[in-house]
Each structure stands twice: as structure tokens, then as C-alpha cells.
C-alpha atoms as a PDB file:
ATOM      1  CA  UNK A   1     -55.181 -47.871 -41.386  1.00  0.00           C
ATOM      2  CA  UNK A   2     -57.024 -45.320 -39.568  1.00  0.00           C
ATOM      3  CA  UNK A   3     -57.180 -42.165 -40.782  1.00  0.00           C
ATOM      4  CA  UNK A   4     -56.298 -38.508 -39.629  1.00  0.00           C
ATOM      5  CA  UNK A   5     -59.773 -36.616 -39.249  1.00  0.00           C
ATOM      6  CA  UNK A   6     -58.208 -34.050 -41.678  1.00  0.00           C
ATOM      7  CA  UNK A   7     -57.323 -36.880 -44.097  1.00  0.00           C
ATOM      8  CA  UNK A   8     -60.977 -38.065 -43.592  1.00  0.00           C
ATOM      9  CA  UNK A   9     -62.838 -35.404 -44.310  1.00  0.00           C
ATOM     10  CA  UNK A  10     -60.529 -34.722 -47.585  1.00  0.00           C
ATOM     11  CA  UNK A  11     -60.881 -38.542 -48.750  1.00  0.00           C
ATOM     12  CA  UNK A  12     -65.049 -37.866 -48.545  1.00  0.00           C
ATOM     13  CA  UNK A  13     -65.114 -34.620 -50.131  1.00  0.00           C
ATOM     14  CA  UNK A  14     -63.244 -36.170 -52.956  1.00  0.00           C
ATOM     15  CA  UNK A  15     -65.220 -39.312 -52.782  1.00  0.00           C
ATOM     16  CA  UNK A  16     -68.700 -36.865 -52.720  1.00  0.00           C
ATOM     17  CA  UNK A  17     -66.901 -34.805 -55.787  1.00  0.00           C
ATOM     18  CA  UNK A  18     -66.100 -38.279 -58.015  1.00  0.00           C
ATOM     19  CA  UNK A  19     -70.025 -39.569 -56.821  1.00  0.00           C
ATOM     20  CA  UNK A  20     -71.090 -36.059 -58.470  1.00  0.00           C
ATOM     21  CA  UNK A  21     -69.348 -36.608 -61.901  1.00  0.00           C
ATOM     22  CA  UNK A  22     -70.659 -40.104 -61.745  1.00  0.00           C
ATOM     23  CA  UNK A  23     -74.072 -39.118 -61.640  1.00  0.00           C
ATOM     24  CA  UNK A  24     -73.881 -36.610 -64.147  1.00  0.00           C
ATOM     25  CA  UNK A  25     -72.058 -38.838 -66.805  1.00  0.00           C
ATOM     26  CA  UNK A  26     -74.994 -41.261 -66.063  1.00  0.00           C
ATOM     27  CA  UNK A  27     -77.517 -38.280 -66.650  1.00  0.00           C
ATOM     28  CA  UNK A  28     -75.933 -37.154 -70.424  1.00  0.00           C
ATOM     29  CA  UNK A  29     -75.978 -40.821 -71.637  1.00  0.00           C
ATOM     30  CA  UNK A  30     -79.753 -40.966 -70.839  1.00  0.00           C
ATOM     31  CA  UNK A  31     -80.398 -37.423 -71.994  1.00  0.00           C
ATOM     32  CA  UNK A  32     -78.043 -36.267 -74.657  1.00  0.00           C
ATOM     33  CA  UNK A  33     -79.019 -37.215 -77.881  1.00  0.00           C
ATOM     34  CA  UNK A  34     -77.814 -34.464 -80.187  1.00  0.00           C
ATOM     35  CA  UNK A  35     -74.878 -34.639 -82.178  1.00  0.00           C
ATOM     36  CA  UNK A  36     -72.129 -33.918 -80.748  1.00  0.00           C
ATOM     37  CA  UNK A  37     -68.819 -34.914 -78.456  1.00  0.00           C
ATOM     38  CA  UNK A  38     -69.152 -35.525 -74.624  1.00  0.00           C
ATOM     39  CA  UNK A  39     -65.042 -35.303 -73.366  1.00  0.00           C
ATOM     40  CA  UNK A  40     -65.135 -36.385 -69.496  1.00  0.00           C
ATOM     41  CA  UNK A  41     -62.510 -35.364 -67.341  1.00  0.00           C
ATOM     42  CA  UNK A  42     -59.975 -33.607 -69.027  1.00  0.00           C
ATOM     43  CA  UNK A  43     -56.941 -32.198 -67.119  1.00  0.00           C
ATOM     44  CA  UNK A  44     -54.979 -29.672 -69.634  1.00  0.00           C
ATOM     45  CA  UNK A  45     -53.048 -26.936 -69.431  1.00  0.00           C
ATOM     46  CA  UNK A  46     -51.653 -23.941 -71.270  1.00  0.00           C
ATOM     47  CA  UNK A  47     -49.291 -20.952 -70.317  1.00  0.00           C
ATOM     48  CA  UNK A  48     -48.240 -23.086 -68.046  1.00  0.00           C
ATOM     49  CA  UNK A  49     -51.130 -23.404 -65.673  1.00  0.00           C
ATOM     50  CA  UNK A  50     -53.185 -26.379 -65.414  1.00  0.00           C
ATOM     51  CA  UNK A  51     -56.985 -26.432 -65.229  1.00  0.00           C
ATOM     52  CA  UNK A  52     -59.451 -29.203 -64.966  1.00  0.00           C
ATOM     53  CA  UNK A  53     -62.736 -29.440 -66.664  1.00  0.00           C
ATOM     54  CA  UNK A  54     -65.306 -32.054 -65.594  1.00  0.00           C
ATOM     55  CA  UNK A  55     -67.277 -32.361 -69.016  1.00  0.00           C
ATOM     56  CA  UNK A  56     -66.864 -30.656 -72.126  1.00  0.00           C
ATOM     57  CA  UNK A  57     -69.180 -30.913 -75.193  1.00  0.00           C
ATOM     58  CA  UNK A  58     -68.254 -29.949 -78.288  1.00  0.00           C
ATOM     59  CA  UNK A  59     -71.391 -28.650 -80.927  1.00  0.00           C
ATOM     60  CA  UNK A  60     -70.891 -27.705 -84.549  1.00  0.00           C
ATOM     61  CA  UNK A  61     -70.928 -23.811 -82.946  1.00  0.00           C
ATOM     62  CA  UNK A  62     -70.539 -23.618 -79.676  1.00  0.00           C
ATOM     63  CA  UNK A  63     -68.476 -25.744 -76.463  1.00  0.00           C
ATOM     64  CA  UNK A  64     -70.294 -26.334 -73.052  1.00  0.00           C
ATOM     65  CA  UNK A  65     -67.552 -26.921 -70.368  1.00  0.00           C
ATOM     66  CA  UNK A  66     -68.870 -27.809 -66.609  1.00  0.00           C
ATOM     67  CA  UNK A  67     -68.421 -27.871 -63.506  1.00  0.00           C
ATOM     68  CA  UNK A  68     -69.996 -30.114 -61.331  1.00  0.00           C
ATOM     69  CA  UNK A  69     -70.668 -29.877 -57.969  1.00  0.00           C
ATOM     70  CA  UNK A  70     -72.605 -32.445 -55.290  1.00  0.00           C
ATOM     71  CA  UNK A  71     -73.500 -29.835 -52.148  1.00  0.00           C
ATOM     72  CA  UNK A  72     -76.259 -30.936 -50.353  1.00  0.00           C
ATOM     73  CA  UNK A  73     -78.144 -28.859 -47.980  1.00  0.00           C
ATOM     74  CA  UNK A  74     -79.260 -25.277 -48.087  1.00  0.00           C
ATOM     75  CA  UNK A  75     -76.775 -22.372 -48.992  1.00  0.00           C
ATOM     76  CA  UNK A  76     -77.583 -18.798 -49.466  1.00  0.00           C
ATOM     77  CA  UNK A  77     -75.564 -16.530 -52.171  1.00  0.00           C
ATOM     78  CA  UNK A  78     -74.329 -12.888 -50.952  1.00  0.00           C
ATOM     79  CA  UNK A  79     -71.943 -10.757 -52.270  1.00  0.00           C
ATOM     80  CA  UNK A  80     -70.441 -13.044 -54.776  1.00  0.00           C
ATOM     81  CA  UNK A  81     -70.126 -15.748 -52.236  1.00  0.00           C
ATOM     82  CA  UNK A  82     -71.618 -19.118 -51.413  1.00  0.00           C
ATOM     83  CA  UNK A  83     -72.543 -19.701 -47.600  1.00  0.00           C
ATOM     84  CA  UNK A  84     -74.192 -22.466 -45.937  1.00  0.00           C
ATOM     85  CA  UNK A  85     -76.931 -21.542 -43.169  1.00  0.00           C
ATOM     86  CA  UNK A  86     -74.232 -21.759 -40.664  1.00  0.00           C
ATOM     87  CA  UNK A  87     -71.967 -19.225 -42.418  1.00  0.00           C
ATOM     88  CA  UNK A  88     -69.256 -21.873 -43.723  1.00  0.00           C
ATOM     89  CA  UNK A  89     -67.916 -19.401 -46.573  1.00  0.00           C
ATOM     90  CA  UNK A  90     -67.419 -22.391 -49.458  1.00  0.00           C
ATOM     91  CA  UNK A  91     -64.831 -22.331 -52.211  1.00  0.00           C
ATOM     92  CA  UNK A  92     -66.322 -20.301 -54.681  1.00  0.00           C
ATOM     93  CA  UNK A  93     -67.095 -22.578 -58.236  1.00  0.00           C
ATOM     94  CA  UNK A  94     -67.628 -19.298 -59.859  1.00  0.00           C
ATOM     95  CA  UNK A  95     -63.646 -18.345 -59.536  1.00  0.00           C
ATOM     96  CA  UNK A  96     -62.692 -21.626 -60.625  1.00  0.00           C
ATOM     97  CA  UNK A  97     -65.023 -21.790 -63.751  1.00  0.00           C
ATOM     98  CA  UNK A  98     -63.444 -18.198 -64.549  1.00  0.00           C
ATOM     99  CA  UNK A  99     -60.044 -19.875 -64.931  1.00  0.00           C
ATOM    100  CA  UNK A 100     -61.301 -22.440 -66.418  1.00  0.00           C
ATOM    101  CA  UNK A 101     -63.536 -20.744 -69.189  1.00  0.00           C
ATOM    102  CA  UNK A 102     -60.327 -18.283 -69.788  1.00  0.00           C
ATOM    103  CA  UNK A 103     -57.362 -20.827 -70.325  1.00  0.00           C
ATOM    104  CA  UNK A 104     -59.392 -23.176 -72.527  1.00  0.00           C
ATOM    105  CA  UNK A 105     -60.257 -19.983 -74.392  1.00  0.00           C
ATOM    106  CA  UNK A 106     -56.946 -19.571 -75.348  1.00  0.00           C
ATOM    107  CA  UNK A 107     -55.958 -22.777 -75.679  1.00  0.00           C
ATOM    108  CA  UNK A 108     -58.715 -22.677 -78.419  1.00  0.00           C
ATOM    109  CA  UNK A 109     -57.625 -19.506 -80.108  1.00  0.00           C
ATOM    110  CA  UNK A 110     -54.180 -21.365 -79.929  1.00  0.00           C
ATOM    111  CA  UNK A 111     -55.509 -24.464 -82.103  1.00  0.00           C
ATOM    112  CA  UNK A 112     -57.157 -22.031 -84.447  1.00  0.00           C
ATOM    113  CA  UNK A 113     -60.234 -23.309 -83.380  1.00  0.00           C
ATOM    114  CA  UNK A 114     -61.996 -20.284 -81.597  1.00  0.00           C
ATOM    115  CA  UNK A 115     -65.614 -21.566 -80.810  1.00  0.00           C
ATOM    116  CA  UNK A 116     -67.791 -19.725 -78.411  1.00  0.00           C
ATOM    117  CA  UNK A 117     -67.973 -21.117 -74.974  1.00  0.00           C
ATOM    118  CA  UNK A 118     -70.815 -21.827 -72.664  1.00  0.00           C
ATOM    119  CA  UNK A 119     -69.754 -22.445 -69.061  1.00  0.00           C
ATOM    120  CA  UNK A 120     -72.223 -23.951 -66.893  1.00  0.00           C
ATOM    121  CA  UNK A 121     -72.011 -24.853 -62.994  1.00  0.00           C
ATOM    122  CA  UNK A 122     -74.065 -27.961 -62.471  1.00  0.00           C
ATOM    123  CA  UNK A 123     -75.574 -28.572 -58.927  1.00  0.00           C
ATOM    124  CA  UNK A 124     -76.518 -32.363 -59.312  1.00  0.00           C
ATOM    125  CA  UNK A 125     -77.632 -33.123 -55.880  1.00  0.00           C
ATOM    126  CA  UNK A 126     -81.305 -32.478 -56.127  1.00  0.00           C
ATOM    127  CA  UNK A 127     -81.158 -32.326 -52.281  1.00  0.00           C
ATOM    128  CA  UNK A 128     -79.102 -29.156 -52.672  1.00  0.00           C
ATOM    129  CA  UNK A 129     -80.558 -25.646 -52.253  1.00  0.00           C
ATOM    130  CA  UNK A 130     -79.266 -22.085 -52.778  1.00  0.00           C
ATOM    131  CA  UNK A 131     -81.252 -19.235 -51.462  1.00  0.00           C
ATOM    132  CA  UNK A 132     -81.184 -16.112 -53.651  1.00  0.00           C
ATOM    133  CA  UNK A 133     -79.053 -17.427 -56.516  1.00  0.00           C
ATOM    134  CA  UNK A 134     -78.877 -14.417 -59.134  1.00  0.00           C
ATOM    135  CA  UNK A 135     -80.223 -15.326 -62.743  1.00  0.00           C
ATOM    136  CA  UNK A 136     -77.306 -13.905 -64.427  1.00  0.00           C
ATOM    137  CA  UNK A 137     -75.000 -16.818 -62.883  1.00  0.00           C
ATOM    138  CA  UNK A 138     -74.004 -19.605 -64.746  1.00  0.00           C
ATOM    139  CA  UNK A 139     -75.903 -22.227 -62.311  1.00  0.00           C
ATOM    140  CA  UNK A 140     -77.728 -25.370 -63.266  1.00  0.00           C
ATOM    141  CA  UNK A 141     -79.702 -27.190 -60.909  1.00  0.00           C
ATOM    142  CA  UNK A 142     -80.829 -30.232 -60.805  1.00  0.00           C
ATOM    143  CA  UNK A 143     -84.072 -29.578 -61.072  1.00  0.00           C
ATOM    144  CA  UNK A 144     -83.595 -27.572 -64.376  1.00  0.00           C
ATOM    145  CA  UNK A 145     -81.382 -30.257 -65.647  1.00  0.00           C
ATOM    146  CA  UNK A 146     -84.210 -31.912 -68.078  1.00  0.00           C
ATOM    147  CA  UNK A 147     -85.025 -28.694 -69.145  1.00  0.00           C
ATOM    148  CA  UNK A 148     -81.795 -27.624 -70.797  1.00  0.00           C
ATOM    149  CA  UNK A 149     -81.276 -30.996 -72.352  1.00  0.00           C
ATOM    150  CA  UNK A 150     -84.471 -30.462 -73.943  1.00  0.00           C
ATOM    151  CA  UNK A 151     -82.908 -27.530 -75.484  1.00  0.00           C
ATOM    152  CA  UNK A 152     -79.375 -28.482 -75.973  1.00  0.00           C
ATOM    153  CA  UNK A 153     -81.025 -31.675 -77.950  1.00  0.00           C
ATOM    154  CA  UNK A 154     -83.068 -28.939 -80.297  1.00  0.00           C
ATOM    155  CA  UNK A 155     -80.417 -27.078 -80.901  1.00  0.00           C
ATOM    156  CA  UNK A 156     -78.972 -27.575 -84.273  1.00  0.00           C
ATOM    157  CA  UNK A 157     -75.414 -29.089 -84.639  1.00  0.00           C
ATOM    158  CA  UNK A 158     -73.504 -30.661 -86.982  1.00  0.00           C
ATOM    159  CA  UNK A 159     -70.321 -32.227 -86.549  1.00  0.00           C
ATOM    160  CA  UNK A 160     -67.488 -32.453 -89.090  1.00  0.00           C
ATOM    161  CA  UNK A 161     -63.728 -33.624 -89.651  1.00  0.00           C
ATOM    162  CA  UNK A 162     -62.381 -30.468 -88.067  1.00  0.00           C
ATOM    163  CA  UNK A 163     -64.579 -30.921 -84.759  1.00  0.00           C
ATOM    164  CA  UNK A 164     -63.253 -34.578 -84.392  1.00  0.00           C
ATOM    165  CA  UNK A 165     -59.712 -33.127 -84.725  1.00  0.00           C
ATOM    166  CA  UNK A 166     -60.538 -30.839 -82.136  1.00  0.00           C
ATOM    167  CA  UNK A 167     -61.764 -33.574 -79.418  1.00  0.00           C
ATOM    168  CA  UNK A 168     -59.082 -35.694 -80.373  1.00  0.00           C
ATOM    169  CA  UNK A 169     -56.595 -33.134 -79.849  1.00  0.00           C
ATOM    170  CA  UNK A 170     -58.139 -32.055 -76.150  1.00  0.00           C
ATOM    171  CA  UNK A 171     -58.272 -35.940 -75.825  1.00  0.00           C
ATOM    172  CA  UNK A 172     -54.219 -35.982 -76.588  1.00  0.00           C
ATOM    173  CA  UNK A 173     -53.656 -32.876 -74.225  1.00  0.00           C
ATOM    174  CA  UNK A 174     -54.742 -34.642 -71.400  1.00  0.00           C
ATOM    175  CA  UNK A 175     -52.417 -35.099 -68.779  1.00  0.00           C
ATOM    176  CA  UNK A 176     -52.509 -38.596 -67.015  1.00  0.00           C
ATOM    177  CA  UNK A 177     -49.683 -38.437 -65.482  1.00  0.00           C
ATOM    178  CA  UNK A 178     -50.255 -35.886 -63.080  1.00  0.00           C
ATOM    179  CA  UNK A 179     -48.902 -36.399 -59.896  1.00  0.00           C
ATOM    180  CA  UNK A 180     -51.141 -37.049 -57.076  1.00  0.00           C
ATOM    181  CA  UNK A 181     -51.821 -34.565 -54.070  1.00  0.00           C
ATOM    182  CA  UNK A 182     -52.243 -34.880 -50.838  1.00  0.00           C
ATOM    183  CA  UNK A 183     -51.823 -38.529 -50.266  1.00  0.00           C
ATOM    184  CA  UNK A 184     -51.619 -39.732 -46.501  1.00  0.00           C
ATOM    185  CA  UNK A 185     -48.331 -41.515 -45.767  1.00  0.00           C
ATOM    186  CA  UNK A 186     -47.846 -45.148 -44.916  1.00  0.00           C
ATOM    187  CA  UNK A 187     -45.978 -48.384 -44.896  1.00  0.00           C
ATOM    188  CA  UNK A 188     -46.857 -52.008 -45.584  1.00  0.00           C
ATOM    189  CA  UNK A 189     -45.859 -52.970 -41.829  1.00  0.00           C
ATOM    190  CA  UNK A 190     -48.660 -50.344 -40.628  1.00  0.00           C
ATOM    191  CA  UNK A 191     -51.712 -51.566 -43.054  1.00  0.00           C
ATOM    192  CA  UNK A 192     -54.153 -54.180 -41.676  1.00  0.00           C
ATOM    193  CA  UNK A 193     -53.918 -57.051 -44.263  1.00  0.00           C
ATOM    194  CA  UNK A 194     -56.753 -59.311 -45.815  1.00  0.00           C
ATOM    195  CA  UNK A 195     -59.344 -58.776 -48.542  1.00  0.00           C
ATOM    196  CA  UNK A 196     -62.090 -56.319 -47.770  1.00  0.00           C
ATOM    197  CA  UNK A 197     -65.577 -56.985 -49.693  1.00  0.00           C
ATOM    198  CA  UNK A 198     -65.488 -55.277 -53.086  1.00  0.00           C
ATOM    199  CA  UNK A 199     -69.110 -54.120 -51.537  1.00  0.00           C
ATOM    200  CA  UNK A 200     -68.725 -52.345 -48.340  1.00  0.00           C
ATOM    201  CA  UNK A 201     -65.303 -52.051 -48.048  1.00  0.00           C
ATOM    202  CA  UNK A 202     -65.303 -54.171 -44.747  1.00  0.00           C
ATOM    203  CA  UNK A 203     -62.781 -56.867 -43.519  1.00  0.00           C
ATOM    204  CA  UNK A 204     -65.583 -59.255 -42.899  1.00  0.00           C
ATOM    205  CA  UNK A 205     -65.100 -61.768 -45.291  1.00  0.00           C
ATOM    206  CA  UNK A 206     -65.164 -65.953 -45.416  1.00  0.00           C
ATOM    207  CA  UNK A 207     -64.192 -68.276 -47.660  1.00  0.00           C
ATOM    208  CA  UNK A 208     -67.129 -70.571 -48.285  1.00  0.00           C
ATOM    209  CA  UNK A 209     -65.715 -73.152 -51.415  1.00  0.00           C
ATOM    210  CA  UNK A 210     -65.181 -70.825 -54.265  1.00  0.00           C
ATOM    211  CA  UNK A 211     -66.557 -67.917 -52.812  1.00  0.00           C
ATOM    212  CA  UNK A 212     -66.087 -65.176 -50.592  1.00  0.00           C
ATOM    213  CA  UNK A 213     -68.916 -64.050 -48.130  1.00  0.00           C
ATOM    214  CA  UNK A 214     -68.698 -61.093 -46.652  1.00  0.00           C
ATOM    215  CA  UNK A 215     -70.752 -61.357 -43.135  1.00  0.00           C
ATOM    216  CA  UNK A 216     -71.454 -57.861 -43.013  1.00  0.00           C
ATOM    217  CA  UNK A 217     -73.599 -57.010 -46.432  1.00  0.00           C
ATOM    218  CA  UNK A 218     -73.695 -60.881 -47.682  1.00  0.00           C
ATOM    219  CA  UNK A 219     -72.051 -59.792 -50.938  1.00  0.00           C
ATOM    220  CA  UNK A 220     -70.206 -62.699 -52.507  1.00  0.00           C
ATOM    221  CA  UNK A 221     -67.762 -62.667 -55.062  1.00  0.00           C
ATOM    222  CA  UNK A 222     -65.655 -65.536 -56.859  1.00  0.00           C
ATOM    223  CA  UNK A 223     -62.286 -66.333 -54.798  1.00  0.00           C
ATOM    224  CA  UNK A 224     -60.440 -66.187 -57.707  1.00  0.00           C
ATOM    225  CA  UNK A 225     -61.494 -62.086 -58.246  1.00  0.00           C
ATOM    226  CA  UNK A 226     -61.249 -61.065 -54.672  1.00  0.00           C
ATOM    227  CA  UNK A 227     -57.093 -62.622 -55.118  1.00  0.00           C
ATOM    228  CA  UNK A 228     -57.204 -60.493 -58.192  1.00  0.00           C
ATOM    229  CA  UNK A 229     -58.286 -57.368 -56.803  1.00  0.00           C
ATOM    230  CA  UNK A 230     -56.620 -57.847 -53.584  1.00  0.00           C
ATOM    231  CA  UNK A 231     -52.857 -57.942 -56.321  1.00  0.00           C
ATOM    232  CA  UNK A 232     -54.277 -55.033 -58.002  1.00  0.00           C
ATOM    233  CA  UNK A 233     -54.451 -53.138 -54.919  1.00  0.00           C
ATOM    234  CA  UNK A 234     -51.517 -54.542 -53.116  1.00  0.00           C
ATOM    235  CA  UNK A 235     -49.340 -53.155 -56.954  1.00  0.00           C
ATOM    236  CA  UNK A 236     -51.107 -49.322 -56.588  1.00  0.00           C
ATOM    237  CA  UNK A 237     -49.844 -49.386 -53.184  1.00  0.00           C
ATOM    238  CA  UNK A 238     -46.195 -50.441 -53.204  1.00  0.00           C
ATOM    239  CA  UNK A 239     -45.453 -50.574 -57.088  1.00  0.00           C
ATOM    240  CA  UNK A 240     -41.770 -51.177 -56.026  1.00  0.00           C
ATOM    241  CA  UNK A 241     -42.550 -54.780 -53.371  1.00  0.00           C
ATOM    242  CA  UNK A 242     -41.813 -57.578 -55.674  1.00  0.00           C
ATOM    243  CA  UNK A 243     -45.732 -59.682 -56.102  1.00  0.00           C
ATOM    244  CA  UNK A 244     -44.493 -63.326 -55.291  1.00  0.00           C
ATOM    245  CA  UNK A 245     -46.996 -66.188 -53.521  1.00  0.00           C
ATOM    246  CA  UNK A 246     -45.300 -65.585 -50.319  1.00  0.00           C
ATOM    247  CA  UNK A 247     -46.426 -62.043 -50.393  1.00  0.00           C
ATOM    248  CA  UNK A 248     -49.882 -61.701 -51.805  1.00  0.00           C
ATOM    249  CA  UNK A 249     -50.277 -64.743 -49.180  1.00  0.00           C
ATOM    250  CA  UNK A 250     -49.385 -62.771 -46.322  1.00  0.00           C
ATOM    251  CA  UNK A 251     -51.703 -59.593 -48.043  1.00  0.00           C
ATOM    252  CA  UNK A 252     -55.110 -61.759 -48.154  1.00  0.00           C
ATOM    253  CA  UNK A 253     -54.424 -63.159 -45.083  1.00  0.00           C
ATOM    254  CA  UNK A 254     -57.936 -65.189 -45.119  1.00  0.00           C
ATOM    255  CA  UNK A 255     -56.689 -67.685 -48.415  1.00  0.00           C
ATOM    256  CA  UNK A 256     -55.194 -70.672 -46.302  1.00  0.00           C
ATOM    257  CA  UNK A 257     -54.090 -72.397 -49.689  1.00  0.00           C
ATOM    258  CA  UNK A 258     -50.865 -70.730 -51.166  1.00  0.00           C
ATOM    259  CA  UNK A 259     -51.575 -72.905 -53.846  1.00  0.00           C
ATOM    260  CA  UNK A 260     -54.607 -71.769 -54.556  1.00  0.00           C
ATOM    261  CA  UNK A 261     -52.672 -68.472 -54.556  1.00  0.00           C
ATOM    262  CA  UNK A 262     -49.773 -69.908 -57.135  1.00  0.00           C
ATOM    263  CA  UNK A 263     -52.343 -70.982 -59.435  1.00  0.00           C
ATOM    264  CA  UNK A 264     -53.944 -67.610 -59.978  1.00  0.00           C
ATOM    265  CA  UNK A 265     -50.819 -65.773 -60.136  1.00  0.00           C
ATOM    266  CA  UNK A 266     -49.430 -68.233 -62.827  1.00  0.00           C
ATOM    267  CA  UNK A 267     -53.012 -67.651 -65.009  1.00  0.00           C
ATOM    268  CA  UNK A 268     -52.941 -63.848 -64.747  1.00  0.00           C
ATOM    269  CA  UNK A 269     -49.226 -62.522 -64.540  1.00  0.00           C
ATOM    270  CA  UNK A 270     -46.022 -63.092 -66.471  1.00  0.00           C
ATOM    271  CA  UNK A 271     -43.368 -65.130 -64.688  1.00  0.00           C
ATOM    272  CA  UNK A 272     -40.361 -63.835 -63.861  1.00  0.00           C
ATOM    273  CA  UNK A 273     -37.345 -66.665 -62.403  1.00  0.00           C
ATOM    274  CA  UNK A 274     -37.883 -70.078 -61.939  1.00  0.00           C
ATOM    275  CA  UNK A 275     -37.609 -72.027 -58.729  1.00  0.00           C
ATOM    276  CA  UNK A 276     -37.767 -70.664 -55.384  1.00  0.00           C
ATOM    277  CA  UNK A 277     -37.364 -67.439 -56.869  1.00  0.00           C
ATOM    278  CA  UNK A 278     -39.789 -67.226 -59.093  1.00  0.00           C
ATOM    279  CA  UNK A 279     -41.867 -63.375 -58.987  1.00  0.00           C
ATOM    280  CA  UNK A 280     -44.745 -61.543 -61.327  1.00  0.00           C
ATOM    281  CA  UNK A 281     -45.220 -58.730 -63.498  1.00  0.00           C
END
């Protein structure tokens, strides 16, 4: 379906945020190499109030949390505030790290586990520039990344029992469940159907044999995988349709063979009836 522009631009700033967190998870396995516990993603919450922290490392004395952002372009920093060139005020991370750095504080001091913290605000892009950026602010750039590694990997540490109860406690305060914001409405009736290329997202695709060809990129995946992924998707969007051949036919659209559909459902699902009413789970 086509998007609302205001659904669009949220849907890439969250997309630009996730490609962010990617690249810095990527950045700690190559660079880390001290001992310690690397916690991605963690959404907790105490007193009530929920707060998200995008990586948290646990040392024998003291806990890094950050926050990672992927801005790109050049910003300026003026009373307290963050403003691109064009004077776009942006959400300050600085306000949001304060929360953050408070309520796991006391969620520490709650566990009996009071370690010092370390916030950091990590600007990964290293096409991302912020004029006069105080030194007492908790920013990282990307260009000072391998530079505190350096350090964080000299720094002494040494892990014990009670720091692994700690991350596995965080690990069993995380809260999965948490409803999702913001989502734009729709129905099946309104939703273009086929498989799009696992690639580049595009409708382009042909079945060549046991393959699907996308015309667009020339990715090709295994038939098979693209009826797989094409389920998965079709479940996270309408967990309560019932998955039978009929339907996942009509969802791919481009699989001729509802055979060919049968026989994958029947390898990969549990079947539910018999007959002409047979479904999956």
C-alpha cells in the first residue's frame, strides 16, 4: 500500500535508527575484546516508566549504556540544543540519555547492584557533523570510535558470578511484549498481493524453475523460501486469517501451482483438519 507522507517519513527515521544500531553492534564485535557483557536492546522499566537503552556493557566496575544515533549532515550545538544548518531544532539525545542514565540508576540501586555508570551518545554516521559540540558532553563520534575501544579494551575488568546475575537479570526485565506504536492502518482487501524480492523490496519477481528472479536487482532466491517468507509475513500481518493453500495462493499471487503451495505448507506447518478443510499453524 502506499503510504501517508507522515507515515513515510516515520517508517525511514525508524528504518535510519535500526540501520544505526546495526552498524554499531557490527563495530563492538570487531572491536570489543575485553571482558565483559554487551546487552543489545533492552527495553525495561522501573517506577513505572519505561526507558530504552540501545547497548549496555557491563565491566567488573563500571556500566556503559548508549545511545545511538545515525544523523547525517552538519548540525551546530547552541544553548543545549541540536540544530541542523537550516535551524530544524532536533529531539535532544541529551534529555533522553538523562532519563535513561537516572531510571537504570535506580533500578541498579534496587538490585543491590549499584555500579557506576558511563553514558555515552554515539554518532555512528561518520558522514555526520556537529559544529561546536562542548567537551563536557557525553558525545562519541565516529571518528573517535577506535579510540575509546582502545581504551575500554585496556581497561581492567573482571567478570564474576554476581555480574552474570546482573545481565541475566536486565536480560529477564526486558519487555518483549511491548505494544507497538504508531502503526498505519490497513486491511487485506487494500494490500497489493505477491512476493516482493527479499532484496529490494520490489514486486518484480519471476518464477524461472525453482527460482525466483527478481527483474529489477537480479536477486534470486529458492521458490520454496520466497513461499516461506511470503507465510511469515502474510501471519505478522493478520495473525487472526486462518493460513490455508487457498489463501497463501491468492497472497503470492505469481506461484501458478497450488500444489506446489500444499507441499510446502505440509513440510513446514502443523496440520490442522483433514479434507477440504484442512488449515496450518
Amino acid at each position: 500500500m502506499e503510504l501517508p507522507d507522515d507515515k513515510k517519513r516515520y517508517y525511514h527515521a525508524l528504518k535510519k535508527g535500526y540501520e544505526g544500531e546495526r552498524m554499531f553492534d557490527r563495530f563492538l564485535e570487531q572491536s570489543l575484546h575485553n571482558d565483559c557483557y554487551v546487552l543489545n536492546d533492552l527495553l525495561l522499566q522501573h517506577n513505572n516508566t519505561t526507558f530504552q537503552i540501545d547497548n549496555l556493557l557491563i565491566f567488573s566496575e563500571l556500566v556503559y549504556p548508549f545511545e545511538v544515533k545515525n544523523f547525517d549532515g552538519d548540525y551546530y550545538y547552541e544553548n543545549e540544543q541540536i540544530f541542523s544548518k537550516s535551524g530544524l531544532e532536533l529531539v535532544n539525545p541529551l534529555n533522553q540519555l538523562s532519563k535513561t542514565e537516572s531510571l537504570l540508576r535506580k533500578l541498579l540501586q534496587s538490585l543491590n547492584f549499584p555500579l557506576p555508570l558511563s553514558p555515552k551518545i554515539v554518532f555512528i554516521n561518520p558522514e555526520f557533523t556537529l559544529y561546536q559540540a562542548p567537551l563536557d558532553k557525553p558525545f562519541l563520534f565516529h571518528s573517535q570510535l577506535h579510540r575509546f575501544f582502545k581504551q575500554l579494551n585496556e581497561q581492567p575488568s573482571h567478570l564474576t558470578e554476581k555480574h552474570k546475575w546482573l545481565a541475566n537479570k536486565l536480560i529477564s526485565l526486558h519487555i518483549s511484549d511491548y505494544p507497538v506504536q504508531q502503526l498505519p492502518k490497513y486491511r487485506y482487501d487494500e494490500l497489493r498481493k505477491g512476493i516482493i524480492c527479499e532484496n529490494c523490496s520490489s514486486f518484480a519477481l519471476e518464477i524461472v524453475g525453482q527460482k525466483c528472479v527478481c527483474r529489477e536487482c537480479k536477486h534470486v532466491e529458492v521458490v520454496r523460501d520466497a513461499i516461506l517468507r511470503s507465510v511469515w509475513e502474510y501471519k505478522l500481518l493478520f495473525p487472526d486469517r486462518v493460513i490455508t493453500t487457498a489463501n497463501i495462493h491468492e497472497w503470492c499471487q505469481i506461484i501458478e501451482s497450488r500444489r506446489r503451495i500444499k507441499r510446502v505448507l505440509d513440510e513446514n506447518f502443523e496440520i490442522v483438519g483433514s479434507n477440504r478443510w484442512i488449515s496450518y499453524k
